[in-house]
Protein backbone atom coordinates (compact mmCIF):
# COMPACT_ATOMS: atom_id res chain seq x y z
CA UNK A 1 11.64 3.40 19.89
CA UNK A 2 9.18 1.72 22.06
CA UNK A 3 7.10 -1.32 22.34
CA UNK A 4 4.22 1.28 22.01
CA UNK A 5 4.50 1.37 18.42
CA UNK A 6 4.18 -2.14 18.23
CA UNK A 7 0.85 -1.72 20.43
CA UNK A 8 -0.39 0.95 18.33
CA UNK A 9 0.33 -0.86 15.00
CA UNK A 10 -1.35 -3.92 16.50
CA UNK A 11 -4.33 -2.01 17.74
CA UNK A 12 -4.98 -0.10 14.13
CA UNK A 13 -5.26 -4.17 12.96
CA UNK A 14 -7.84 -4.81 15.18
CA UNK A 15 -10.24 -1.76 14.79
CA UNK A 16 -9.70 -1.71 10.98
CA UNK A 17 -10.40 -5.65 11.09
CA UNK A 18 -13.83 -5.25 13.08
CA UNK A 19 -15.15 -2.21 11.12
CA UNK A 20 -14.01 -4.34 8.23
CA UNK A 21 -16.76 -7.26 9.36
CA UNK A 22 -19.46 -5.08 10.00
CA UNK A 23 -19.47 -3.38 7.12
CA UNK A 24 -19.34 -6.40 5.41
CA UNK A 25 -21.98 -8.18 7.34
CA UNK A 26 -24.24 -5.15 6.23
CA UNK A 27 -23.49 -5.02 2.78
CA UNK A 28 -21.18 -2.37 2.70
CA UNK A 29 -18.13 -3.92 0.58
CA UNK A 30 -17.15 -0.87 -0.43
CA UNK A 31 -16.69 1.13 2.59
CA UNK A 32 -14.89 -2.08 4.19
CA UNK A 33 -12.18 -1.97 1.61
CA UNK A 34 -12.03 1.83 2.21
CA UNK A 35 -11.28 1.17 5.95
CA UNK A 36 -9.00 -1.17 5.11
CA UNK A 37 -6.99 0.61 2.67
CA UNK A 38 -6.66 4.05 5.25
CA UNK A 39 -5.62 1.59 7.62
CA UNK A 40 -3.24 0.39 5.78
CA UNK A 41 -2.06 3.85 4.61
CA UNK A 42 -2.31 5.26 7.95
CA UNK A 43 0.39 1.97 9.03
CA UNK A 44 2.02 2.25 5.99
CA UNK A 45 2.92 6.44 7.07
CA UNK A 46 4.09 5.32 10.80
CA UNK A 47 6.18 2.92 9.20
CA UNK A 48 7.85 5.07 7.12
CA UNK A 49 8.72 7.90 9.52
CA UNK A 50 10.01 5.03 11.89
CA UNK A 51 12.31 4.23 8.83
CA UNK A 52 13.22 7.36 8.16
CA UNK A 53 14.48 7.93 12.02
CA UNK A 54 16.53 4.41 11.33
CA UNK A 55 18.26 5.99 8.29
CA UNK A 56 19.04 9.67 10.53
CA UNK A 57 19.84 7.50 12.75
CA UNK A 58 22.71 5.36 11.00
CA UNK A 59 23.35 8.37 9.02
CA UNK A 60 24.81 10.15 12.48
CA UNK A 61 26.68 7.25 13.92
CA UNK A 62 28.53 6.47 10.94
CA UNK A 63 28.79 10.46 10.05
CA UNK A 64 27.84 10.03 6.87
CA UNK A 65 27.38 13.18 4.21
């Protein structure tokens, strides 16, 4: 694991937060809360595989199952 994923975590914020405020500056509510929840989801997914890798991870070093 890098500081990348931090970057790339961090940068999904910041595009999701601007296409947030201008679809809400044109009206579109809807479609901001629709980017907001994929980019959520789409955090939510590299968060879990990152999680998953932890639990292989301890899994090996403490040869478990």
């Amino acid at each position: 694991m890098s500081i990348a994923v931090v970057f790339k975590i961090a940068g999904i914020g910041i595009l999701v937060a601007i296409i947030c405020q201008l679809l809400k500056q044109t009206g579109r509510d809807d479609m901001a809360m629709l980017a907001a929840l994929s980019g959520l989801v789409l955090t939510l997914s590299m968060v879990a595989d990152l999680i998953g890798d932890l639990f292989e991870n301890v899994r090996r070093i403490f040869e478990l199952y």
